[in-house]
C-alpha atoms as a PDB file:
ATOM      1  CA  UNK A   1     -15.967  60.072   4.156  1.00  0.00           C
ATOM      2  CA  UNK A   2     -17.343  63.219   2.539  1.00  0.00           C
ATOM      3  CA  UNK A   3     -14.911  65.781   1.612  1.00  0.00           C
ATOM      4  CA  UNK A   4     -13.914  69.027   3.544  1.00  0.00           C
ATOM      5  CA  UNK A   5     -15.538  71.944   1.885  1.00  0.00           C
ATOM      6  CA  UNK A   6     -13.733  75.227   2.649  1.00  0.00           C
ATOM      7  CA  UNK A   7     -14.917  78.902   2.918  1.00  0.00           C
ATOM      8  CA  UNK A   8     -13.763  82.261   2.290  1.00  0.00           C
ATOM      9  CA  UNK A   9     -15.456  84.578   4.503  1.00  0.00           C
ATOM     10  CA  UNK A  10     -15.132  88.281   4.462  1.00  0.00           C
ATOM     11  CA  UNK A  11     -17.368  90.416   6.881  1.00  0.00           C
ATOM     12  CA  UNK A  12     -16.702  93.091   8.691  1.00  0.00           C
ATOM     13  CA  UNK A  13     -15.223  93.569  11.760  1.00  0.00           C
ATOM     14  CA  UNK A  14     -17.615  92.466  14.046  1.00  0.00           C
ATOM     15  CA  UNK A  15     -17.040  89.022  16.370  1.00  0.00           C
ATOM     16  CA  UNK A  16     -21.073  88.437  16.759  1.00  0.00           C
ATOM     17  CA  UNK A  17     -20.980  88.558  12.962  1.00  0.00           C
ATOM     18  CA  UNK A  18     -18.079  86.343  12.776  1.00  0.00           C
ATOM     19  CA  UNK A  19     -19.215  83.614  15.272  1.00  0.00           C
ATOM     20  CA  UNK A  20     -22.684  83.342  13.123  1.00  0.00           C
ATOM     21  CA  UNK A  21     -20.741  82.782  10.104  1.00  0.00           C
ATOM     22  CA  UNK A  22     -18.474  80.144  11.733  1.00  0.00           C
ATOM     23  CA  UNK A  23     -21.399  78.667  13.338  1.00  0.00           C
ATOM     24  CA  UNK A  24     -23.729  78.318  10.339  1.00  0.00           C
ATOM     25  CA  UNK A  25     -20.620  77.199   8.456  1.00  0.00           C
ATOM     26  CA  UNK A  26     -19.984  74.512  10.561  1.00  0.00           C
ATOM     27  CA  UNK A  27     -23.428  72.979  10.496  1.00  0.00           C
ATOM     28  CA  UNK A  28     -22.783  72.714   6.769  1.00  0.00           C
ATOM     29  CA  UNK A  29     -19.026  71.189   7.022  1.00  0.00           C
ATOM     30  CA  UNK A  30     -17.379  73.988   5.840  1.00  0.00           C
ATOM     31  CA  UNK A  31     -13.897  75.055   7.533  1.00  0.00           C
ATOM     32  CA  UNK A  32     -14.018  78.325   7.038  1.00  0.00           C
ATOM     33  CA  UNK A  33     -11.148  81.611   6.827  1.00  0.00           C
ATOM     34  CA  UNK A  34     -12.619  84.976   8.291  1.00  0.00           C
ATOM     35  CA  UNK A  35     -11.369  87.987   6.836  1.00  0.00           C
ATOM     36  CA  UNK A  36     -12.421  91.802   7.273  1.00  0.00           C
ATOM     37  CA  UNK A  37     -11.069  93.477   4.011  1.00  0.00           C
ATOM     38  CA  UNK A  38     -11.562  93.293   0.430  1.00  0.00           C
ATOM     39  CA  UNK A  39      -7.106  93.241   0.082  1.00  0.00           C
ATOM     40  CA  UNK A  40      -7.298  90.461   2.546  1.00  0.00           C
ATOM     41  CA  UNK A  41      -9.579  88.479   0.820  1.00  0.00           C
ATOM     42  CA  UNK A  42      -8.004  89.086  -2.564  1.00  0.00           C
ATOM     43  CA  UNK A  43      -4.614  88.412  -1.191  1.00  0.00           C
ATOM     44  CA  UNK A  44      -6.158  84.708   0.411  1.00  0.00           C
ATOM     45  CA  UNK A  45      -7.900  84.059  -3.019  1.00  0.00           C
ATOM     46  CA  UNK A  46      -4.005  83.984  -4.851  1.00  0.00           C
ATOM     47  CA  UNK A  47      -2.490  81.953  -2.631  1.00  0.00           C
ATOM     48  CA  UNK A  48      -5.328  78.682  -2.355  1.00  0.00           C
ATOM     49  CA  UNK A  49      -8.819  77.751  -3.782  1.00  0.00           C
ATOM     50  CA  UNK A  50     -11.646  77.861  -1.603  1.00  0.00           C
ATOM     51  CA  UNK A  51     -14.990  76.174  -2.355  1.00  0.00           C
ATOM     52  CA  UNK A  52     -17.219  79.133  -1.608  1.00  0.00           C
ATOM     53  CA  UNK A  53     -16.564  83.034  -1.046  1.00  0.00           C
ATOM     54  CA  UNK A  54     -18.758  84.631   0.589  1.00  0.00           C
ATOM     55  CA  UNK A  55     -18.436  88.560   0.991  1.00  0.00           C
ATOM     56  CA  UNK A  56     -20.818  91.261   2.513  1.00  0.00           C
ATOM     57  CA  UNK A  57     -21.193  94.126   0.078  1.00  0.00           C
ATOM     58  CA  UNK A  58     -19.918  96.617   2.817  1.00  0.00           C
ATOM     59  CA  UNK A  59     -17.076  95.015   3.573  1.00  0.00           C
ATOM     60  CA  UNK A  60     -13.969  97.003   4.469  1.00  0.00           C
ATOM     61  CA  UNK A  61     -16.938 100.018   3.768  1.00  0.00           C
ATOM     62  CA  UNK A  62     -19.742  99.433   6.721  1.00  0.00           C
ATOM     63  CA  UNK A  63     -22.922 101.306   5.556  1.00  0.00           C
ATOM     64  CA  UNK A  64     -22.015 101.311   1.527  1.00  0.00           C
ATOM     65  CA  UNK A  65     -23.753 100.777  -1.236  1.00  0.00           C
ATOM     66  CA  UNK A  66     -20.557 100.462  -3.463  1.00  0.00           C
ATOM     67  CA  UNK A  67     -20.502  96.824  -5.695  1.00  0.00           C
ATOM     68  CA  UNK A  68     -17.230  97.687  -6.372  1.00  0.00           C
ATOM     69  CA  UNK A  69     -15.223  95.644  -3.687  1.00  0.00           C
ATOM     70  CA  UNK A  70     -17.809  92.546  -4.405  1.00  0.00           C
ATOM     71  CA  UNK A  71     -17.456  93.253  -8.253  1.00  0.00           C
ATOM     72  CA  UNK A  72     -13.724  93.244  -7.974  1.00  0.00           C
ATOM     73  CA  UNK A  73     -14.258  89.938  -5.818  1.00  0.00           C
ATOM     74  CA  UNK A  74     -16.585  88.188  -7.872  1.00  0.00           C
ATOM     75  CA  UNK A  75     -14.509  88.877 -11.687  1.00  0.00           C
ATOM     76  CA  UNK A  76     -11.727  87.244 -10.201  1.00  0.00           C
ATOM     77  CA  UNK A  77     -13.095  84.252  -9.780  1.00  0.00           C
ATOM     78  CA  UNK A  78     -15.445  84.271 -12.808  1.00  0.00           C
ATOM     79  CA  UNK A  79     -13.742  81.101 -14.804  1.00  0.00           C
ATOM     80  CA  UNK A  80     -13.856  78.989 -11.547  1.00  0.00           C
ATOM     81  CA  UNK A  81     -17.681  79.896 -10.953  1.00  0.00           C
ATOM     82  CA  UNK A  82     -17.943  79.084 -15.041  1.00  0.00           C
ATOM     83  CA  UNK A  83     -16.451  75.606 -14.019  1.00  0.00           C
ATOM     84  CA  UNK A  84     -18.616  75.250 -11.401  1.00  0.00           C
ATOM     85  CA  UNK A  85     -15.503  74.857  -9.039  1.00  0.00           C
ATOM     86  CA  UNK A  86     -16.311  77.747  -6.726  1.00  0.00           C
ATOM     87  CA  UNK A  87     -19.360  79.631  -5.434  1.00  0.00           C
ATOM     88  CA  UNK A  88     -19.306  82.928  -4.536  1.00  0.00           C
ATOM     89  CA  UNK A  89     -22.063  84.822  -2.576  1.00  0.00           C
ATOM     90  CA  UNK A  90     -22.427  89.114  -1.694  1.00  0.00           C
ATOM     91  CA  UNK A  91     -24.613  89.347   1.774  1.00  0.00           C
ATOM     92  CA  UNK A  92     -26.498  92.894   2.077  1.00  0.00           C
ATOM     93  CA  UNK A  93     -28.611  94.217   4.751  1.00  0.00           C
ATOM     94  CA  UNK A  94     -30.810  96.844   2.708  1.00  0.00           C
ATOM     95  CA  UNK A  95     -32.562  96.280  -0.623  1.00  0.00           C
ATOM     96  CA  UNK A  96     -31.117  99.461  -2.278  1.00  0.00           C
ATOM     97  CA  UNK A  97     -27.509  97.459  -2.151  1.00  0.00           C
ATOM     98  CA  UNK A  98     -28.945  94.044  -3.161  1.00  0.00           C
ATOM     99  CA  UNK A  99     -30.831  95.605  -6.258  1.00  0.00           C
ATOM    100  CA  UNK A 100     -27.137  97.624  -7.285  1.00  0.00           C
ATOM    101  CA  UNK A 101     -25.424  93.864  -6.755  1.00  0.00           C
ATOM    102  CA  UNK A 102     -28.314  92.712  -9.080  1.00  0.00           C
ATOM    103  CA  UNK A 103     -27.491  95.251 -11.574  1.00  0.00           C
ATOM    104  CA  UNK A 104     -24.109  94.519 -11.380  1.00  0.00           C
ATOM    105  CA  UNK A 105     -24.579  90.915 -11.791  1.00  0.00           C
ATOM    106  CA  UNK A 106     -23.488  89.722  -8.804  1.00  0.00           C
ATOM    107  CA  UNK A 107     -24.829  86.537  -7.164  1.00  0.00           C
ATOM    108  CA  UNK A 108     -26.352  88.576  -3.816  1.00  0.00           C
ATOM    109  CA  UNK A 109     -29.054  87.931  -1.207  1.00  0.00           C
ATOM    110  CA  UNK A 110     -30.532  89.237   2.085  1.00  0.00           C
ATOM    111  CA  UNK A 111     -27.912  88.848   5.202  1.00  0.00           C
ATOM    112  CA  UNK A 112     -31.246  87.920   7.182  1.00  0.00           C
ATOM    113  CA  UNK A 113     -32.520  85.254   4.394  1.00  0.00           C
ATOM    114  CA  UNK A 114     -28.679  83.669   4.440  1.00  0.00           C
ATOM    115  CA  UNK A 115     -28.467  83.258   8.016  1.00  0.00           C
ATOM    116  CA  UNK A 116     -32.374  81.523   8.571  1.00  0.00           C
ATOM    117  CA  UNK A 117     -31.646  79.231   5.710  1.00  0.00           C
ATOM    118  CA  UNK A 118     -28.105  79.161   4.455  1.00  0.00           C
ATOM    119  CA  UNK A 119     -28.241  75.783   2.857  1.00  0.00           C
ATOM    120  CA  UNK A 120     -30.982  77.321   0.275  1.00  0.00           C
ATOM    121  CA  UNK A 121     -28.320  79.789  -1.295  1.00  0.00           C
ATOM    122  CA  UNK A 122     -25.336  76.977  -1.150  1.00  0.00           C
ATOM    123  CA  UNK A 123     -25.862  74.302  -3.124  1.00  0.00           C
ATOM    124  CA  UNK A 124     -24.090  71.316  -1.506  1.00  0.00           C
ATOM    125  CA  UNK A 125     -22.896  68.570  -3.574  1.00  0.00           C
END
């Protein structure tokens, strides 16, 4: 019996967004743990492992172009990445925010490319 992967998930506030997420998710046998703020997410992240975060850039900041909620994400779980224990994945609607998470170094794609092909950008082992 194949192991249960698990997901962190922070998006915004929006249910449609929320149910896609779950959905796709769930095709790929991940339980997954919504959340709508960077605080939320970081407080989840202390208190259990997940197998894969997955953040949009904007969260808790719809319409941003800041990295510095995903950058403050994706440090704190540099060693586990390192260990290859943990994935971690920034979602961005426009390019100008994808090329600053590129910049910054941070593992980032296309919201539409995720959702049409998910399995692509999360490597299942």
């Amino acid at each position: 019996m194949p192991r249960t992967r698990t997901a962190l998930v922070g998006v915004r506030n929006d249910s449609n967004r929320r149910q896609i997420y779950d959905l796709l998710f769930k095709k790929l046998d991940y339980i997954t743990t919504t959340v709508s703020t960077q605080e939320k997410m970081l407080m989840l992240m202390n208190k259990r492992e997940y197998d894969l975060y997955l953040a949009e850039l904007d969260l808790g900041n719809p319409g941003s172009n800041d990295t510095a909620a995903a950058k403050n994400l994706y440090h704190s779980l540099e060693n586990r990445i390192k260990e290859n224990s943990a994935k971690f994945l920034c979602l961005c609607d426009n390019l100008t925010g994808l090329s600053k998470a590129y910049s910054d170094g941070i593992p980032a794609c296309k919201t539409s490319k995720f959702i049409s092909d998910p399995g692509k950008f999360i490597k299942i082992n």
